[in-house]
N, C-alpha and C. Protein backbone atom coordinates (compact mmCIF):
# COMPACT_ATOMS: atom_id res chain seq x y z
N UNK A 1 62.63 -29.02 6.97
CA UNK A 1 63.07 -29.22 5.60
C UNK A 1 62.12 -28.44 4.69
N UNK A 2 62.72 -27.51 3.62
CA UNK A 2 61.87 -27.34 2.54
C UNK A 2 62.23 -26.83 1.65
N UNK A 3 61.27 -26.30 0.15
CA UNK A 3 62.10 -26.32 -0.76
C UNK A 3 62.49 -27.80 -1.57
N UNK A 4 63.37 -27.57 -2.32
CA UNK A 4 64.50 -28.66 -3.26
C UNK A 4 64.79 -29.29 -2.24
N UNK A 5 65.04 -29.34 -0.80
CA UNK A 5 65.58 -30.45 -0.30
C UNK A 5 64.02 -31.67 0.26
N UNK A 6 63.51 -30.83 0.10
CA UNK A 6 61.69 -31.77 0.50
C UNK A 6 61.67 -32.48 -0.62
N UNK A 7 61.88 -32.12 -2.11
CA UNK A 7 61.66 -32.91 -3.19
C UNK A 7 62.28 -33.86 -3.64
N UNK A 8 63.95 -33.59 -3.41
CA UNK A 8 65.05 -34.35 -3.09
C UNK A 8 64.68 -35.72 -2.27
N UNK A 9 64.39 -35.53 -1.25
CA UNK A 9 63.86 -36.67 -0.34
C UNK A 9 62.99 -37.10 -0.53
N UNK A 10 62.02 -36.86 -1.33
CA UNK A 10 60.91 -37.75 -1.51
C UNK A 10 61.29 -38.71 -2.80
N UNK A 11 62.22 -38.03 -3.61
CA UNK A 11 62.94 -39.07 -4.51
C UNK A 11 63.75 -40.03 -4.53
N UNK A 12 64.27 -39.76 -3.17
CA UNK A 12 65.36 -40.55 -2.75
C UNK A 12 64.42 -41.61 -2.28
N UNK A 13 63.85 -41.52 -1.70
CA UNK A 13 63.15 -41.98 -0.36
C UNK A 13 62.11 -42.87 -1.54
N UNK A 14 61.80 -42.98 -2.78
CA UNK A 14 61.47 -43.69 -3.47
C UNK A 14 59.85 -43.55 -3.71
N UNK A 15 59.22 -42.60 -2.87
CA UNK A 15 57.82 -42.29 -2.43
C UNK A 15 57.24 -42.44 -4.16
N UNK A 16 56.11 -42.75 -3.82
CA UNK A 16 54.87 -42.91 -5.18
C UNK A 16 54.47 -41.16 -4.94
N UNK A 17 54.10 -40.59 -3.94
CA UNK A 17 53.23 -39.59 -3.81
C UNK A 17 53.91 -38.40 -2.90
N UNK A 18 53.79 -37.18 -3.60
CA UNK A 18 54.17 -36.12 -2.73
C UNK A 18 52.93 -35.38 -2.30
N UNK A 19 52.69 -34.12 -1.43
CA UNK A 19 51.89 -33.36 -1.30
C UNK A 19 51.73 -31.86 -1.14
N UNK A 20 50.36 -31.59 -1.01
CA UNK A 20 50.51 -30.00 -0.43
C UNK A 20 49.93 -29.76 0.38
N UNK A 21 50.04 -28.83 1.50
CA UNK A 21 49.29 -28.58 2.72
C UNK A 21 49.23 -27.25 2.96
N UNK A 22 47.21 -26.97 2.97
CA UNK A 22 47.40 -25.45 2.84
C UNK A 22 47.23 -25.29 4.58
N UNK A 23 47.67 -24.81 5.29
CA UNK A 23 47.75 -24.38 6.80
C UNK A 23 47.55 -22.75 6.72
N UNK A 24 46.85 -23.04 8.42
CA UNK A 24 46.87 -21.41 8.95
C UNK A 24 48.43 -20.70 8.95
N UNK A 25 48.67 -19.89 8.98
CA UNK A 25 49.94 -19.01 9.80
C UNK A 25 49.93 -19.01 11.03
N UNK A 26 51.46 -19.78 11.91
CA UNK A 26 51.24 -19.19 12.89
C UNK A 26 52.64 -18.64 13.36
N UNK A 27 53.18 -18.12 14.29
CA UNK A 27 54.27 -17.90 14.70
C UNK A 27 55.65 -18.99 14.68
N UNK A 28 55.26 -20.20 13.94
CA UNK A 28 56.24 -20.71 13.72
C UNK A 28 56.06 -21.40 12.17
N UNK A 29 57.54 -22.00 11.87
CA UNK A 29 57.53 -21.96 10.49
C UNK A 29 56.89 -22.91 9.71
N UNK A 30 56.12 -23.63 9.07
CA UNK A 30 55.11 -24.44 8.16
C UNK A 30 54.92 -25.23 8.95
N UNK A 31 53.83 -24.09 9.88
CA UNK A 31 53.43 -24.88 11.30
C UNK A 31 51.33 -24.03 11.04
N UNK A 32 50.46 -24.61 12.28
CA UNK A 32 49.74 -24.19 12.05
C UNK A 32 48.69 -25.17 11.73
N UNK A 33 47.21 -24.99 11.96
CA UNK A 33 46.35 -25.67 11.97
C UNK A 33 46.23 -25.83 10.29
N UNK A 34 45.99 -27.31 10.04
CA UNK A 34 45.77 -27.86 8.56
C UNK A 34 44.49 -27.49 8.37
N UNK A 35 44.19 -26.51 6.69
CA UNK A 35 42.79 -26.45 6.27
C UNK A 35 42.64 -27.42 5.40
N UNK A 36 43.51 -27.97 4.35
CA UNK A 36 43.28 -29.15 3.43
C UNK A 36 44.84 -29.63 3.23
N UNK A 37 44.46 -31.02 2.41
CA UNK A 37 45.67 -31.31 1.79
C UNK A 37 45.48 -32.10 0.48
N UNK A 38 46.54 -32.43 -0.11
CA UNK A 38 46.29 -33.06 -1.27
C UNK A 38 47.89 -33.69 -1.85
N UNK A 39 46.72 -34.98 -2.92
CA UNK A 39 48.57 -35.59 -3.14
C UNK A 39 48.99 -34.94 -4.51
N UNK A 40 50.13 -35.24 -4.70
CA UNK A 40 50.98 -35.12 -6.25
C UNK A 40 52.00 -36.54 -6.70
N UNK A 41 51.76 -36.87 -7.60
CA UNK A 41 52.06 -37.89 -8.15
C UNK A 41 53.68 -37.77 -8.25
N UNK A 42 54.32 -38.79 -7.82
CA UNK A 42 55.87 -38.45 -7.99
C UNK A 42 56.49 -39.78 -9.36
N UNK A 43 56.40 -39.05 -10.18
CA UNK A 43 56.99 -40.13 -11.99
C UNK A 43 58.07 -41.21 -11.70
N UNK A 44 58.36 -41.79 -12.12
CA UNK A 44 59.63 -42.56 -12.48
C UNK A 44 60.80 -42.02 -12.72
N UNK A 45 60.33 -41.13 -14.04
CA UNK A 45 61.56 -40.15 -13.98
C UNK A 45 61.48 -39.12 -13.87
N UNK A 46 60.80 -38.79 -12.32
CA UNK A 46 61.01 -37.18 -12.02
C UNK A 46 62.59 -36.85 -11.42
N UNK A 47 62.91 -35.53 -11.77
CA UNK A 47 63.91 -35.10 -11.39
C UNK A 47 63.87 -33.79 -10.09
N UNK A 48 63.93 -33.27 -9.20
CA UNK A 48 63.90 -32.75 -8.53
C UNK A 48 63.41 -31.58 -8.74
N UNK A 49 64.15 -31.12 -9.78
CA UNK A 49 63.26 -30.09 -10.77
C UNK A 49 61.73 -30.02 -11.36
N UNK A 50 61.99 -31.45 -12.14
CA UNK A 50 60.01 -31.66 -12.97
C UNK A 50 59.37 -31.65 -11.58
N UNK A 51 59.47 -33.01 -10.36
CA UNK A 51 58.81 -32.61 -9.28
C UNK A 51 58.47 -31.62 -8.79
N UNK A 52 59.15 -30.65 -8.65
CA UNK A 52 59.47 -29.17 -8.04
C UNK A 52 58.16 -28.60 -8.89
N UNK A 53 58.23 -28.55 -10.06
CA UNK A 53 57.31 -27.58 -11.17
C UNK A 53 55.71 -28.29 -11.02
N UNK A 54 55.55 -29.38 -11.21
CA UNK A 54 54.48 -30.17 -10.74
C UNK A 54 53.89 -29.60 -9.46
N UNK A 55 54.42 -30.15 -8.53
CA UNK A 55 53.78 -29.30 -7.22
C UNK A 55 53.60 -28.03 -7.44
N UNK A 56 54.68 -27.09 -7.62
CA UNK A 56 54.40 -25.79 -7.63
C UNK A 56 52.90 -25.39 -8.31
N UNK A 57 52.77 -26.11 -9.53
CA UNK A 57 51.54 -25.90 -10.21
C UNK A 57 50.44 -26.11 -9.17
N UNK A 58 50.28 -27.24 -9.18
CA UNK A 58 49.14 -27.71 -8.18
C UNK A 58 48.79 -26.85 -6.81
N UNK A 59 49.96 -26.14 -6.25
CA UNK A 59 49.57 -25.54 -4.74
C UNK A 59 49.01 -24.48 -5.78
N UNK A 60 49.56 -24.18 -6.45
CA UNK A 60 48.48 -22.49 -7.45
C UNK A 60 47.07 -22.80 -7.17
N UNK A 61 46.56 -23.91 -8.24
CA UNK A 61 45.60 -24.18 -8.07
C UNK A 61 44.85 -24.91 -6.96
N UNK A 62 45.07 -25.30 -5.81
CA UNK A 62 45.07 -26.03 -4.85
C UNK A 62 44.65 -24.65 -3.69
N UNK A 63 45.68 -23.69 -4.23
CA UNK A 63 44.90 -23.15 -2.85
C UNK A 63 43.92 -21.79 -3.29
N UNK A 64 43.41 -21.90 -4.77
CA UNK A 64 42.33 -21.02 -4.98
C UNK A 64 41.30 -22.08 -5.04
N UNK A 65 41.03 -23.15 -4.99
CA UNK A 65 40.39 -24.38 -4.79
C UNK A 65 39.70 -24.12 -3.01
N UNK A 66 41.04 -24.01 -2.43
CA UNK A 66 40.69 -24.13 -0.84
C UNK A 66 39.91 -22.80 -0.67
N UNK A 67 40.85 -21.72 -0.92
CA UNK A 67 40.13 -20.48 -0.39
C UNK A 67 38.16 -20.51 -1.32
N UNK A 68 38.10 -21.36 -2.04
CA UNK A 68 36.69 -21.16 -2.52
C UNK A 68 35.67 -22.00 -1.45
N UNK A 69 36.56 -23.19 -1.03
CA UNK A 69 35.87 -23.85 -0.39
C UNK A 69 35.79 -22.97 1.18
N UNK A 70 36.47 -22.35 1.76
CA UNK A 70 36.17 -21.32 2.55
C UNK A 70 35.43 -20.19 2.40
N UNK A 71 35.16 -19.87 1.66
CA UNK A 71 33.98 -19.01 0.99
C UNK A 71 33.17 -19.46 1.00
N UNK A 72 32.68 -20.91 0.60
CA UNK A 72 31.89 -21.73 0.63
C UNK A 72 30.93 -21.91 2.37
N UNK A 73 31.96 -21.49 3.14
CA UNK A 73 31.80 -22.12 4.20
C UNK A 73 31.77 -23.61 4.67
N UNK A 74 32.49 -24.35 3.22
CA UNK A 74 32.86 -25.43 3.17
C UNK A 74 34.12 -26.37 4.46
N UNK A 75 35.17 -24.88 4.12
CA UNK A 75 36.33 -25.51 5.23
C UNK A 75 35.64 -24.04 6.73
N UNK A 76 35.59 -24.38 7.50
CA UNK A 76 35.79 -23.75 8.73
C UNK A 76 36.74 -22.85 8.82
N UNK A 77 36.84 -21.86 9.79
CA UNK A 77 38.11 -21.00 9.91
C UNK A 77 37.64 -21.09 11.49
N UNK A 78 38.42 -21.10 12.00
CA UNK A 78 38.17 -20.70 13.52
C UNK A 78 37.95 -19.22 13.89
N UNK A 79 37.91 -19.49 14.93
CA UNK A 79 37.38 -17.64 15.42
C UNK A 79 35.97 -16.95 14.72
């Protein structure tokens, strides 16, 4: 699942909290060893859309956050 139909379901599904997960790449699709994650608040009256824009924001900043902390030598990289 992803996209509008991931956000869809987490609304349906009544969830308090959505997330983001920054992962390695690997040969399959939003698959791959997890470097961080983090939550996003899902409103009362989010609509699939406001949800949608919310997250979107947050992985922006979320994953120049991560890549610093890899710089850092904070998160590990393998190899």
């Amino acid at each position: 699942m992803c996209g509008a139909a991931v956000h869809e379901a987490v609304i349906a599904a009544g969830e308090k909290e959505t997330g983001v997960t920054i992962h390695l790449v690997d040969e399959e699709y939003d698959h791959g060893e997890i470097l961080a994650q983090c939550s996003v608040p899902v409103l009362p009256n989010d609509t699939v859309g406001s949800l949608s824009q919310r997250v979107l924001e947050r992985e922006h900043l979320f994953l120049v956050e991560t890549l610093d902390h890899i710089a850092r030598g904070e998160i590990p990289l393998p190899g």
